[in-house]
Protein backbone atom coordinates (compact mmCIF):
# COMPACT_ATOMS: atom_id res chain seq x y z
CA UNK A 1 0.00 0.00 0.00
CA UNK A 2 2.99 2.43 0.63
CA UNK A 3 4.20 1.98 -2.45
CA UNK A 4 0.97 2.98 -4.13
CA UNK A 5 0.79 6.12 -2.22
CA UNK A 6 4.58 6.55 -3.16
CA UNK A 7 3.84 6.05 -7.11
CA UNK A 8 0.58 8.17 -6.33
CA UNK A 9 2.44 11.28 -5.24
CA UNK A 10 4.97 10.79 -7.84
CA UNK A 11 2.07 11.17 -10.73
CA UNK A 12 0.86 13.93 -9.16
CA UNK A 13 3.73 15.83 -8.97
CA UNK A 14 4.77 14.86 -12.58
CA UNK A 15 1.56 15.74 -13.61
CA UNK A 16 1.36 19.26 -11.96
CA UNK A 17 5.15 19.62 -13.59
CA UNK A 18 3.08 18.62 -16.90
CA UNK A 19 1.05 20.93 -16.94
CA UNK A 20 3.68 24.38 -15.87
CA UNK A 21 5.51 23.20 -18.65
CA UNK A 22 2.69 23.49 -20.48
CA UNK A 23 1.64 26.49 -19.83
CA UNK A 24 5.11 28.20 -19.52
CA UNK A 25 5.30 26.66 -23.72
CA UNK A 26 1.92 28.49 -24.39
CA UNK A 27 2.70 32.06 -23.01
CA UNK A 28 6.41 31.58 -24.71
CA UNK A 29 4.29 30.80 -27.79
CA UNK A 30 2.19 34.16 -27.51
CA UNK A 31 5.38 36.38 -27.02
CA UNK A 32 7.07 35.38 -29.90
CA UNK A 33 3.70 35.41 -31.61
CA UNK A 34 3.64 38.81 -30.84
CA UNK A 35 6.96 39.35 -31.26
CA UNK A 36 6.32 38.48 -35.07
CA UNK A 37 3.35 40.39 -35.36
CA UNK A 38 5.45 43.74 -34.32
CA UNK A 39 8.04 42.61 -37.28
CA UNK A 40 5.85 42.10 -40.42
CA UNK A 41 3.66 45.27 -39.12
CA UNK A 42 7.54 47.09 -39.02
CA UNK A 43 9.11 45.69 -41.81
CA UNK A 44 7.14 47.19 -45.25
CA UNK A 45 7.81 50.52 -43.41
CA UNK A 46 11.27 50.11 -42.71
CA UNK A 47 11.99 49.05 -46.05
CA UNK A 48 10.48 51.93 -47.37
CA UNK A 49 12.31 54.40 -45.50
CA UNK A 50 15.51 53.06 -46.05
CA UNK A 51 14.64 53.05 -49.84
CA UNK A 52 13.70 56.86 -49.94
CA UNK A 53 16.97 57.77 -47.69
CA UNK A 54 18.68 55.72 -50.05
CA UNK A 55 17.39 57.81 -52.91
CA UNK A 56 18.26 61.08 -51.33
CA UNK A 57 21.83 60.13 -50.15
CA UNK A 58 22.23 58.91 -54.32
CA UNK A 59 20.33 62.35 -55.33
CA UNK A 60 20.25 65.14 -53.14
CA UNK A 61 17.82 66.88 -55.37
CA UNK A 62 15.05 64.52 -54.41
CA UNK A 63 15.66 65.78 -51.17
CA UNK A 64 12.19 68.47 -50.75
CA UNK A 65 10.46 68.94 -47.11
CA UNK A 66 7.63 66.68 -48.56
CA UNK A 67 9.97 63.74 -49.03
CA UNK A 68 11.55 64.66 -45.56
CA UNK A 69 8.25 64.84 -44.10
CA UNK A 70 7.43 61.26 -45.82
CA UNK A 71 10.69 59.48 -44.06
CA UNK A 72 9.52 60.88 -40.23
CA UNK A 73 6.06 59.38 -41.26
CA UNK A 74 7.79 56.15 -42.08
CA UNK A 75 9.75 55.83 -39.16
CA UNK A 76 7.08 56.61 -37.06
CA UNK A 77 4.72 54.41 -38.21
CA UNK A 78 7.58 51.82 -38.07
CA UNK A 79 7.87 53.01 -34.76
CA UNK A 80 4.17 52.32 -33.86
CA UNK A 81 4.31 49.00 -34.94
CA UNK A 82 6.94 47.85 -32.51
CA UNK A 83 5.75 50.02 -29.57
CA UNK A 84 2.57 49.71 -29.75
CA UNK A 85 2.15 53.44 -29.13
CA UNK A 86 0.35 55.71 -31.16
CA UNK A 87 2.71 58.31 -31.89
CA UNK A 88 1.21 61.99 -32.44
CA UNK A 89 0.76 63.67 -35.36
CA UNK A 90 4.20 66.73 -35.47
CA UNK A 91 3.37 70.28 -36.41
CA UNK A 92 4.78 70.93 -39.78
């Protein structure tokens, strides 16, 4: 009978370990989940901007307050995406 107790307690205790690991697995899961989400909500915007800094490093003349106006938008909605934050709208 003692050993049945014995193997008892062991299951339970395995099982309770079971089930952390478990749920430890699930809310590592979400993180990186959202983790991901953050990226591919970044990424088109980030690729963007470097693209039009790109274009005014190679031609300066492309360089006009409206296309320095369109990189802060892109790197704030970039910004956004990773944050989470809605960033305000900047007095022009």
């Amino acid at each position: 009978m003692n050993v049945f107790r014995t193997w008892l307690l062991v299951s339970a205790i395995l099982f309770i370990a079971l089930i952390a690991v478990g749920v430890s697995s699930v809310a590592q899961y979400q993180a990186a989940s959202t983790a991901q989400a953050k990226l591919d909500c970044a990424t088109p915007w980030l690729e963007k901007t470097v693209n039009l800094h790109d274009l005014h490093l190679k031609d300066q003349t492309t360089t006009t307050e409206e296309s320095q106006l369109e990189l802060m938008d892109q790197i704030m909605n970039a910004y956004s995406c990773v944050t989470g934050e809605k960033v305000p709208e900047m007095s022009h």
